[in-house]
C-alpha atoms as a PDB file:
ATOM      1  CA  UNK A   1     -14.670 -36.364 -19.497  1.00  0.00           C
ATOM      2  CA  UNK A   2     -16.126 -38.175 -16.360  1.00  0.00           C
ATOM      3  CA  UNK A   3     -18.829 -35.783 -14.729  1.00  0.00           C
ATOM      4  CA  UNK A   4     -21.844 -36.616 -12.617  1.00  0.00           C
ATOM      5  CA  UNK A   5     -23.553 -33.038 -11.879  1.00  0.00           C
ATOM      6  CA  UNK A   6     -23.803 -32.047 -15.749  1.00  0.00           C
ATOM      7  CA  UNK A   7     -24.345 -34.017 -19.023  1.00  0.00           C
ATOM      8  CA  UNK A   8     -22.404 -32.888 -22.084  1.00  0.00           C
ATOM      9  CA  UNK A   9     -24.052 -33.433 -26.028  1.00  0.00           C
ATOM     10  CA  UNK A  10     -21.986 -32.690 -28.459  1.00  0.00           C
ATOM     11  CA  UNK A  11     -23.994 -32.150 -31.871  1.00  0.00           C
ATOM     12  CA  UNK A  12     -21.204 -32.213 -34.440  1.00  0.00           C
ATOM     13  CA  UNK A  13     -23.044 -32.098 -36.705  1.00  0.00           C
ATOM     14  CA  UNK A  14     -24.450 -28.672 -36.043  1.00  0.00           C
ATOM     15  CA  UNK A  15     -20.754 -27.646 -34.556  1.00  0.00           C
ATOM     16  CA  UNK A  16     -22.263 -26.934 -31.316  1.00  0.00           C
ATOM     17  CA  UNK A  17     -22.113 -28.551 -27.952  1.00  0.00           C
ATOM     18  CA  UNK A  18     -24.726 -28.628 -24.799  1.00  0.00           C
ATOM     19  CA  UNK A  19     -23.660 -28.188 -21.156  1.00  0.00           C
ATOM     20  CA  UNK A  20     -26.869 -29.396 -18.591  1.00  0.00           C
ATOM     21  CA  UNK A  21     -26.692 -28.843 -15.163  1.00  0.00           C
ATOM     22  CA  UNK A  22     -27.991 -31.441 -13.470  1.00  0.00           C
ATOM     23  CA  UNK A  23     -28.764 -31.530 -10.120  1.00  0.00           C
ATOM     24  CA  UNK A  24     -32.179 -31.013 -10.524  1.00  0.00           C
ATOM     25  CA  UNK A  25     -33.053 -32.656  -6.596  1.00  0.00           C
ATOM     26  CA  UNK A  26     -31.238 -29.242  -5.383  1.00  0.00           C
ATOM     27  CA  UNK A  27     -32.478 -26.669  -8.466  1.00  0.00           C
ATOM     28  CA  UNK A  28     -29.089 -27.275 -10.016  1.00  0.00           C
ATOM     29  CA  UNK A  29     -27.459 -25.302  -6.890  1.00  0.00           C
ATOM     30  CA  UNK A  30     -23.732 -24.973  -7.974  1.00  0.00           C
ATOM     31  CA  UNK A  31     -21.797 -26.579  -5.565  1.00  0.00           C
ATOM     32  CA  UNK A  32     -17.887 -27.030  -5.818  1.00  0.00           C
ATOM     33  CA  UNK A  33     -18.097 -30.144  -7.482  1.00  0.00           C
ATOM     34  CA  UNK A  34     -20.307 -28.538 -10.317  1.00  0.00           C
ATOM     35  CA  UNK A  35     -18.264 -25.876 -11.017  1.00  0.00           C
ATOM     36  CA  UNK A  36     -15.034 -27.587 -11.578  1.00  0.00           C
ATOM     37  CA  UNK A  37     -16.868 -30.150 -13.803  1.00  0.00           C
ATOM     38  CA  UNK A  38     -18.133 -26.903 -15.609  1.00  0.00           C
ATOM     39  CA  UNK A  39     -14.914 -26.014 -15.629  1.00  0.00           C
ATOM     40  CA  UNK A  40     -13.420 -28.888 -17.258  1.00  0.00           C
ATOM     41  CA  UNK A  41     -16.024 -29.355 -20.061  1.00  0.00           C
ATOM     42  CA  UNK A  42     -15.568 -25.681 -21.035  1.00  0.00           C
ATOM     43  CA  UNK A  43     -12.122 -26.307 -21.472  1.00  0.00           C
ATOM     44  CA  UNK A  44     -12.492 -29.675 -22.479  1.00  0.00           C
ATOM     45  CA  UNK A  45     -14.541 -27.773 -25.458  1.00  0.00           C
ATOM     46  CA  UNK A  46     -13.089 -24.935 -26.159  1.00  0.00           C
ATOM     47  CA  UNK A  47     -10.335 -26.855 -27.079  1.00  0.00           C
ATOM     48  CA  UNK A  48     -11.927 -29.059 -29.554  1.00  0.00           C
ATOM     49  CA  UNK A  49     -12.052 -27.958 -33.215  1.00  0.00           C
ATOM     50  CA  UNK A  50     -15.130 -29.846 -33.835  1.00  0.00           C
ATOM     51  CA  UNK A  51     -17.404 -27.140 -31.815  1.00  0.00           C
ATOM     52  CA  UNK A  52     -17.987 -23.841 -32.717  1.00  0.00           C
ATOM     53  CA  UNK A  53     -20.299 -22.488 -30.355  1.00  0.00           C
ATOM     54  CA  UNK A  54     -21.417 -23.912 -26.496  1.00  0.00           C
ATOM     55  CA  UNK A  55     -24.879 -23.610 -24.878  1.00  0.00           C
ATOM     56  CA  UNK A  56     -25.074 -24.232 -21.007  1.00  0.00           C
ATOM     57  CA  UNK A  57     -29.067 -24.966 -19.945  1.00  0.00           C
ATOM     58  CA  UNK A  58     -30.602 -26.397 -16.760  1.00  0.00           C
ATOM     59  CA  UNK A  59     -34.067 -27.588 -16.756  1.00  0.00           C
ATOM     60  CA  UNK A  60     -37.696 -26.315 -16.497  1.00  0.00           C
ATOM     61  CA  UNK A  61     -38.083 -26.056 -13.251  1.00  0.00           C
ATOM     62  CA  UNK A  62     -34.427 -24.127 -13.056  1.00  0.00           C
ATOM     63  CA  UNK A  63     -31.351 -23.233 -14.634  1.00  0.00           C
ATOM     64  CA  UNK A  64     -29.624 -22.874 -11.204  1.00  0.00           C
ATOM     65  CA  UNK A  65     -31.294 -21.318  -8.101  1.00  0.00           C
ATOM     66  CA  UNK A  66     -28.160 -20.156  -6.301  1.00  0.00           C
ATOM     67  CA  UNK A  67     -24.611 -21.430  -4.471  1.00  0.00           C
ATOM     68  CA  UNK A  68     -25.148 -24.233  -2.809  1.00  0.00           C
ATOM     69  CA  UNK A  69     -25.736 -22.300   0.906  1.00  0.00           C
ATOM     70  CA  UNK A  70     -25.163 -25.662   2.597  1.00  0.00           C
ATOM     71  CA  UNK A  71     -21.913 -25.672   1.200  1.00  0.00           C
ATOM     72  CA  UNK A  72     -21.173 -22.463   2.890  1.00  0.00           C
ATOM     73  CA  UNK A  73     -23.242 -21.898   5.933  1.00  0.00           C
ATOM     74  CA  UNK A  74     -20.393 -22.729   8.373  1.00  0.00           C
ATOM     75  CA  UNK A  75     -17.439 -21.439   6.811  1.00  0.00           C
ATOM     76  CA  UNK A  76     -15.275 -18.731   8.161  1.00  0.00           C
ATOM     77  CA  UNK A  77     -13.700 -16.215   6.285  1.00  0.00           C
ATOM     78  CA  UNK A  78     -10.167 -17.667   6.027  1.00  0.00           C
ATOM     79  CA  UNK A  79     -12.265 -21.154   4.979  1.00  0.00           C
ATOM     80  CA  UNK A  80     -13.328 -19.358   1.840  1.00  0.00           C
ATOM     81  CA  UNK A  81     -10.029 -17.526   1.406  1.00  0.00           C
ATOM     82  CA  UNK A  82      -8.426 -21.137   1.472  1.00  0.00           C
ATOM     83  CA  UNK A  83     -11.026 -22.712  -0.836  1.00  0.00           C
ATOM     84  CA  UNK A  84     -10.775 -19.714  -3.569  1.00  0.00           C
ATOM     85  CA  UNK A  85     -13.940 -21.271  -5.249  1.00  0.00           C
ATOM     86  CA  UNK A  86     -14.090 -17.836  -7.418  1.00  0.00           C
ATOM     87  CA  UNK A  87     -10.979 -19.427  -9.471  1.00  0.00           C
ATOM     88  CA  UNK A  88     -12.968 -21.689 -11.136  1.00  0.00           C
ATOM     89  CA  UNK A  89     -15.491 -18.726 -11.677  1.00  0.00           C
ATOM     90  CA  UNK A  90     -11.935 -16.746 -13.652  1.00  0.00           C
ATOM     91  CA  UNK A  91     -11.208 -19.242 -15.560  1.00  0.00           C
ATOM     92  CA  UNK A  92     -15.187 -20.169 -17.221  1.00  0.00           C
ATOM     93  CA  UNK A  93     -14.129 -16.124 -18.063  1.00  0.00           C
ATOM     94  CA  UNK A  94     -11.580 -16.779 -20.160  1.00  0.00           C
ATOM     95  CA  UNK A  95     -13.334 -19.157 -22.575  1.00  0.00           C
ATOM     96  CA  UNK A  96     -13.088 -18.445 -26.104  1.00  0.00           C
ATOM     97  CA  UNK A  97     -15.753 -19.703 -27.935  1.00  0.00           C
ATOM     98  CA  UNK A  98     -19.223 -18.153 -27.446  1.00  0.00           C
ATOM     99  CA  UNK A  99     -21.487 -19.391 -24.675  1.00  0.00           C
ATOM    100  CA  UNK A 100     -25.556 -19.217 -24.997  1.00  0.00           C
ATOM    101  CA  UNK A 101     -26.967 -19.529 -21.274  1.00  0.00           C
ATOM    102  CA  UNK A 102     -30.590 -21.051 -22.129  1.00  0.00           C
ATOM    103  CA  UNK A 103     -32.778 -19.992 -19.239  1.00  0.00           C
ATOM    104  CA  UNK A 104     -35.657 -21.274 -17.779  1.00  0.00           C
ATOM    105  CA  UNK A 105     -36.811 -21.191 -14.253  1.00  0.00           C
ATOM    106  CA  UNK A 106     -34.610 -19.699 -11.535  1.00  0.00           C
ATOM    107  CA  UNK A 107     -31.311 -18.129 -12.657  1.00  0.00           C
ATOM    108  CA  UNK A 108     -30.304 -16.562  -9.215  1.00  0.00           C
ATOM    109  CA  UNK A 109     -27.594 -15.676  -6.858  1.00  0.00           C
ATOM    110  CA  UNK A 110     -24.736 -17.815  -8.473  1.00  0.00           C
ATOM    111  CA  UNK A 111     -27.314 -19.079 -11.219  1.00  0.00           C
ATOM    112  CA  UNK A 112     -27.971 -15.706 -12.311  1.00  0.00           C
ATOM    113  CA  UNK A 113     -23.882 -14.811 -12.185  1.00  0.00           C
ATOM    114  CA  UNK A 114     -23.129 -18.090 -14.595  1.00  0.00           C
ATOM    115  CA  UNK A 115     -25.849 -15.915 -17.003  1.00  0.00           C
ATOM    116  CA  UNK A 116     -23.693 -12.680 -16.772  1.00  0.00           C
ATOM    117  CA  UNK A 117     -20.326 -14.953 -17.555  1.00  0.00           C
ATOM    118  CA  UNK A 118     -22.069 -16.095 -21.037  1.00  0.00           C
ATOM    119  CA  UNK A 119     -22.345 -14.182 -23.982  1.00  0.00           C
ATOM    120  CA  UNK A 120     -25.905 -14.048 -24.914  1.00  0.00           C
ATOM    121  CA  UNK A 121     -29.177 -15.474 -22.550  1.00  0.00           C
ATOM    122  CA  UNK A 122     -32.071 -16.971 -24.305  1.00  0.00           C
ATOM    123  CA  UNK A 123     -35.180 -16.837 -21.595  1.00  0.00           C
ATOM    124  CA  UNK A 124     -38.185 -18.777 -21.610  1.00  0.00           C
ATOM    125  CA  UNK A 125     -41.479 -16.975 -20.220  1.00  0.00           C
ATOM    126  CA  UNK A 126     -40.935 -18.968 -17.082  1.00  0.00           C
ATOM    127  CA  UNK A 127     -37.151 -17.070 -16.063  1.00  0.00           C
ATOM    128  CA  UNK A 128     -36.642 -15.225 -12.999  1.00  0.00           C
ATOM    129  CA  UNK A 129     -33.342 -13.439 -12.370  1.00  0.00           C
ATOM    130  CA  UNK A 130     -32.112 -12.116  -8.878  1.00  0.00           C
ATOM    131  CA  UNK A 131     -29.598 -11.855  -6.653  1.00  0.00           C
ATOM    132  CA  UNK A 132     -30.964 -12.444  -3.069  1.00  0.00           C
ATOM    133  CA  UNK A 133     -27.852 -12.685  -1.385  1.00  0.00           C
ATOM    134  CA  UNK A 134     -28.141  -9.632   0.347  1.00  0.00           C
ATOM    135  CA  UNK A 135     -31.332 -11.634   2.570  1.00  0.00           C
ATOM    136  CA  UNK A 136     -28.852 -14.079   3.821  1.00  0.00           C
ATOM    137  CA  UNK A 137     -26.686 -11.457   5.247  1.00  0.00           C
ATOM    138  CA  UNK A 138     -24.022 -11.699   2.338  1.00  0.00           C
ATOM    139  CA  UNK A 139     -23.725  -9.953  -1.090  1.00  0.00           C
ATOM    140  CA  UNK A 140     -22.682 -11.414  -4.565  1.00  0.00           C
ATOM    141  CA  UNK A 141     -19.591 -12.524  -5.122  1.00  0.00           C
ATOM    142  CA  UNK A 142     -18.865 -14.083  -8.312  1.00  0.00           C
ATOM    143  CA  UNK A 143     -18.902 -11.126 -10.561  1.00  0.00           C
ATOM    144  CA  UNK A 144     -22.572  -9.973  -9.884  1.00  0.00           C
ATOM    145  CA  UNK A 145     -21.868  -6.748  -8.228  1.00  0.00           C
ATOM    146  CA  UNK A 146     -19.662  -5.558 -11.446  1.00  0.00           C
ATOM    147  CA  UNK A 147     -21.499  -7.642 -14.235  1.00  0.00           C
ATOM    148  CA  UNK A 148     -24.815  -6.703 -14.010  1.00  0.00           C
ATOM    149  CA  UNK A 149     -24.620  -2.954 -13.593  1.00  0.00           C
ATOM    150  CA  UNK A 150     -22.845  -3.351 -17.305  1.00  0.00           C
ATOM    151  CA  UNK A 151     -25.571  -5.347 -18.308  1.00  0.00           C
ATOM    152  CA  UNK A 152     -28.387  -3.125 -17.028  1.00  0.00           C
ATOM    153  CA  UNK A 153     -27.250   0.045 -15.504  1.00  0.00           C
ATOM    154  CA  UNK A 154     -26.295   1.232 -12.208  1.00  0.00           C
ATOM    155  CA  UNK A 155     -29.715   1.896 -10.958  1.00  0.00           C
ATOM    156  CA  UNK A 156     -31.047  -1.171 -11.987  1.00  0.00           C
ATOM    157  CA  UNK A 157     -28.679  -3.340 -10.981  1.00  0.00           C
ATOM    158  CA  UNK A 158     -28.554  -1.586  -7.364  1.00  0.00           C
ATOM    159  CA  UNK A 159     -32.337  -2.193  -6.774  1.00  0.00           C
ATOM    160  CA  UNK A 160     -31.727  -5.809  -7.549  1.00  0.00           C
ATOM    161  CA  UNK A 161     -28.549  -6.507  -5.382  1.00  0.00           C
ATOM    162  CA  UNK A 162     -29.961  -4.366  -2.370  1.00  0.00           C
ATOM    163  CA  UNK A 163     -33.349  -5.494  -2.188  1.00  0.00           C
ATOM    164  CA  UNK A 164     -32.780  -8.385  -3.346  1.00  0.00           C
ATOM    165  CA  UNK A 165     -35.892  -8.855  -5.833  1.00  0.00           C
ATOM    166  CA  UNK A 166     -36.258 -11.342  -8.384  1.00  0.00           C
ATOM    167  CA  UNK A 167     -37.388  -9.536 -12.095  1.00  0.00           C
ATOM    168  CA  UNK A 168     -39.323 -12.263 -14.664  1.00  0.00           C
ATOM    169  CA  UNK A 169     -38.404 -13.012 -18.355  1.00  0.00           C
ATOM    170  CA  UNK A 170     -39.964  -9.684 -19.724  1.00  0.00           C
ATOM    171  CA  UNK A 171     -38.458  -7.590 -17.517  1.00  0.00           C
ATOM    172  CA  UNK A 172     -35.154  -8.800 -17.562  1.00  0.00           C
ATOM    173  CA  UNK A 173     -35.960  -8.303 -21.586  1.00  0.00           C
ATOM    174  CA  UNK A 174     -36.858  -4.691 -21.248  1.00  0.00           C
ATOM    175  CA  UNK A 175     -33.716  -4.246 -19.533  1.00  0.00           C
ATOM    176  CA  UNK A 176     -31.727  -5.698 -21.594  1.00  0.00           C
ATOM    177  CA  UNK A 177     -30.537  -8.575 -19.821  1.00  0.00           C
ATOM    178  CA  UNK A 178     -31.486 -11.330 -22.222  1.00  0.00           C
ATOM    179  CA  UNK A 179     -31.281 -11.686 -26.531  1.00  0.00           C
ATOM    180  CA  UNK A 180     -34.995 -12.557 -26.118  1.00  0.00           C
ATOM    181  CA  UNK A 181     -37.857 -14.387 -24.295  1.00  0.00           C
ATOM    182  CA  UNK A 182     -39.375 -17.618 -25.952  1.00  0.00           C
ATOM    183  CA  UNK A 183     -42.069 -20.135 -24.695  1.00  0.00           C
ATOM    184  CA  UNK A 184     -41.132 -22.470 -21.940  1.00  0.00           C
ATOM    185  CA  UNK A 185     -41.679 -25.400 -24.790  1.00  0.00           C
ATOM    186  CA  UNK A 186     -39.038 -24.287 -27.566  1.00  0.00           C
ATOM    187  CA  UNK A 187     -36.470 -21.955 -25.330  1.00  0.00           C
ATOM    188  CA  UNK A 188     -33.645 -24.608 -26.083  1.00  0.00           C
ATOM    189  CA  UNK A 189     -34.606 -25.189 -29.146  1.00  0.00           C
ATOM    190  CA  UNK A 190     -34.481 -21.111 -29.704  1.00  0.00           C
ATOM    191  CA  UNK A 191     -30.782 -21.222 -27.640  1.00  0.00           C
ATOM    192  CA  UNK A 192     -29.900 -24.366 -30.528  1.00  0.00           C
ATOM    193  CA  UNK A 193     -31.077 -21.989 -33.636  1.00  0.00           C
ATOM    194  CA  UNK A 194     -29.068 -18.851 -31.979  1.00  0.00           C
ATOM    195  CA  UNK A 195     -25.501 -21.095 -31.830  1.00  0.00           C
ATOM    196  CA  UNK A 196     -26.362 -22.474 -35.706  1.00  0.00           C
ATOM    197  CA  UNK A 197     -25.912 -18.962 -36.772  1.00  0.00           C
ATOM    198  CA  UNK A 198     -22.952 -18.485 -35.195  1.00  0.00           C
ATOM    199  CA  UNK A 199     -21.576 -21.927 -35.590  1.00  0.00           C
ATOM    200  CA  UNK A 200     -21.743 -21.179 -39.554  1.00  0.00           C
ATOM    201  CA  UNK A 201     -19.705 -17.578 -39.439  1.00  0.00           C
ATOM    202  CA  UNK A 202     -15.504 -17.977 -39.965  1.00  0.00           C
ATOM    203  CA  UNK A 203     -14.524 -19.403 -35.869  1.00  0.00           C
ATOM    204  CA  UNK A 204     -11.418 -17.294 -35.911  1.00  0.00           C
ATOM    205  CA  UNK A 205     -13.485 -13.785 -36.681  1.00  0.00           C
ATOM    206  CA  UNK A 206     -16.083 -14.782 -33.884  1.00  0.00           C
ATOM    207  CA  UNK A 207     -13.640 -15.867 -31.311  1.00  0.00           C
ATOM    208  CA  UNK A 208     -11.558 -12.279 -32.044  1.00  0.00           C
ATOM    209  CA  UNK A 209     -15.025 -10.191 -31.955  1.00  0.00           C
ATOM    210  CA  UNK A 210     -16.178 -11.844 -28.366  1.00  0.00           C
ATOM    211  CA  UNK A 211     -12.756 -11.246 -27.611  1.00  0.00           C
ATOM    212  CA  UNK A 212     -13.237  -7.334 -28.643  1.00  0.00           C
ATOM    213  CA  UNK A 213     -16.809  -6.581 -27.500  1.00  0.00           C
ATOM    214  CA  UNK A 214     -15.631  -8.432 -24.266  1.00  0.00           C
ATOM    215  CA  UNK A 215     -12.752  -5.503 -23.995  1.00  0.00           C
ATOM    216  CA  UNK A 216     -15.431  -2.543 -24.196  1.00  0.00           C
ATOM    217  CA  UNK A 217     -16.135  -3.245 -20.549  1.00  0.00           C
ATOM    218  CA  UNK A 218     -12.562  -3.594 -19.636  1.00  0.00           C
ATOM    219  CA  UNK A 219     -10.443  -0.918 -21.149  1.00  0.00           C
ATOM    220  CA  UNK A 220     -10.729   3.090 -22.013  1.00  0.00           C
ATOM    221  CA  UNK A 221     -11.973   3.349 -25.487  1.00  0.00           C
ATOM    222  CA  UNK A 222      -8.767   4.353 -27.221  1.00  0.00           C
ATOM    223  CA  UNK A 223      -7.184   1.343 -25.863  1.00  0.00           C
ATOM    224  CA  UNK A 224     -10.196  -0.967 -26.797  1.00  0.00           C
ATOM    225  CA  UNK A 225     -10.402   0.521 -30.138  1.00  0.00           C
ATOM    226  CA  UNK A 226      -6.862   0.067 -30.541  1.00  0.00           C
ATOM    227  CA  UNK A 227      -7.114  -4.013 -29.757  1.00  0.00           C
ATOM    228  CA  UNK A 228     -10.240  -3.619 -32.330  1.00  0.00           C
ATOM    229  CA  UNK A 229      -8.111  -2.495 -34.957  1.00  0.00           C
ATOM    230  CA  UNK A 230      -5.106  -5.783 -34.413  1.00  0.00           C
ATOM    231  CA  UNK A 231      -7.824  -7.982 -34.068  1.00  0.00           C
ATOM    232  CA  UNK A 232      -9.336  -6.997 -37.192  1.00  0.00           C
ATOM    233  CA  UNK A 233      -6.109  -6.542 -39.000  1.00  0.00           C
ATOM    234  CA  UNK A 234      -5.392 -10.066 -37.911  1.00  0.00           C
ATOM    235  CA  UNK A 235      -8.221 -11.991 -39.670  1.00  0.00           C
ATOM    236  CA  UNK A 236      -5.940 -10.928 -42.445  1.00  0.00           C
ATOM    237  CA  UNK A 237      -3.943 -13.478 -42.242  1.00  0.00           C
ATOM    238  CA  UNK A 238      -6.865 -16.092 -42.549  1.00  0.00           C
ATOM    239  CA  UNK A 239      -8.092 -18.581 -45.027  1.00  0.00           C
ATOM    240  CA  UNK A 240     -11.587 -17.762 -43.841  1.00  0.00           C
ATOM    241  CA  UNK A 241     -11.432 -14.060 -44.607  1.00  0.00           C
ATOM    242  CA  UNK A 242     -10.050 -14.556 -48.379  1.00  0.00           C
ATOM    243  CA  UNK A 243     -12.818 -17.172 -48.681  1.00  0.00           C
ATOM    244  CA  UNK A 244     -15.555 -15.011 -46.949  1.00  0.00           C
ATOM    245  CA  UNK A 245     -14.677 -11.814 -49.146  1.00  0.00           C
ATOM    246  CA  UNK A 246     -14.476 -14.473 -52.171  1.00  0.00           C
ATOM    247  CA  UNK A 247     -18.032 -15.810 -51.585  1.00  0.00           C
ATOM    248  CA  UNK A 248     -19.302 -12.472 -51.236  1.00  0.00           C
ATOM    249  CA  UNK A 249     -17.928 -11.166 -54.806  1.00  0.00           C
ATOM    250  CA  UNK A 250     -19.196 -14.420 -56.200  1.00  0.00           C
ATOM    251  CA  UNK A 251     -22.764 -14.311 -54.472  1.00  0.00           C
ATOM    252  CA  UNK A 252     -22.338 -17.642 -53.218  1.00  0.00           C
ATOM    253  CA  UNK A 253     -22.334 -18.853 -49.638  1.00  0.00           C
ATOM    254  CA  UNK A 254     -19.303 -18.956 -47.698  1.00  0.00           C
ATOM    255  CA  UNK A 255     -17.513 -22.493 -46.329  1.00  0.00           C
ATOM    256  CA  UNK A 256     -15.515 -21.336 -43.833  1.00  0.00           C
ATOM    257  CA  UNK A 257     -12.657 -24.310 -42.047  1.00  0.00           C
ATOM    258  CA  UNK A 258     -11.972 -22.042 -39.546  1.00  0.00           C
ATOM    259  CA  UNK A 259      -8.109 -21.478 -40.716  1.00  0.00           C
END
């Protein structure tokens, strides 16, 4: 695909494939450009057999310090009705392959929200997480007010969104926020080795268990253990498991085609 505010690698080889943001000028503010480019290499990927497993990263300096407020200052309410620029938010939701944010620098307001829409965060030392909104008069509003008290508990997540306080790398660790907290120099690299290890598992089990830890925050545990059980019963039906359950009887290592 055409994009100028990120730059997609694929690594094939590794059945992985990076997503930079890349306005570094602005601190890789997401602007409505951005987001539909985002947009469009998630789906652009998650449609493509050859990857297993996306990382989305940003720089140093930032992984993305906000909305762009410039974007925004002037609207009115029935502006932002009209422009629905959440929709693009939904659908980054619904991808299916596992996403790795790899975080260094500022991750906040919108920056920090993109975090809570991935699957796992790998931090360097350098990270700082917030949502500040609430000191421009407004509050989150692309998931942050109902993803991050799941990700760290009501209290936490309150002190954050009302005060609007940043917390660093080890915090946001202690927390339980991020997988882990790296130095600045190999954080990528650390975000690369975390999507190998998924990228070699059966595709079709991972996608289904995103797909059912991803329901524990969305359904009453009888129901969610109830889609556990039909995705579980479904893998059934796969190459992958017959060959994964094979390799383990023969104490070899599994090749799994994702079929």
């Amino acid at each position: 695909m055409d994009a100028e505010l990120i730059i997609i690698e694929p690594r094939f080889a590794d059945k992985i494939a990076l997503i930079k943001l890349n306005r570094p000028k602005e601190l890789n503010a997401l602007n409505l450009q951005l987001m539909l480019e985002l947009k469009s290499a998630l789906t652009e990927l998650d449609a493509n057999n050859e990857v297993r497993v996306i990382i989305i990263t940003g720089n140093e300096k930032a992984f993305a310090a906000g909305a762009d407020i410039k974007q925004m200052a002037d609207q009115s309410a029935i502006d932002m009705l009209r422009t629905d620029q959440f929709s693009t938010w939904d659908q980054i939701r619904k991808t299916k392959k596992p996403i790795i944010a790899a975080v260094s620098g500022f991750a906040l307001g919108g920056g920090c929200e993109l975090c809570l829409l991935c699957d796992m965060i790998v931090a360097s030392e350098t990270a700082q997480f917030g949502q500040p909104e609430i000191k421009i008069g407004v509050m989150p509003g692309a998931g942050g007010t109902q993803r991050l008290p799941r990700a760290v508990g009501k209290a936490m997540a309150m002190e954050m969104i009302l005060t609007g306080q940043f917390i660093d790398a080890n915090e946001a660790y202690r927390i339980g926020l991020v997988n882990k907290v790296v130095p600045v120099e190999i954080y990528l690299n650390e975000a690369v080795r975390l999507a190998r290890q998924i990228a070699a598992q059966s595709p079709i089990a991972v996608q289904l268990a995103k797909e059912s830890v991803l329901k524990a925050f969305e359904m009453p545990l009888q129901e969610a253990l109830y889609f556990e059980r039909k995705n579980f019963y479904m893998l059934f039906a796969t190459e992958d498991q017959k060959e994964g359950m094979a390799a383990f009887v023969e104490k070899r290592t599994p090749d799994f085609k994702g079929k």
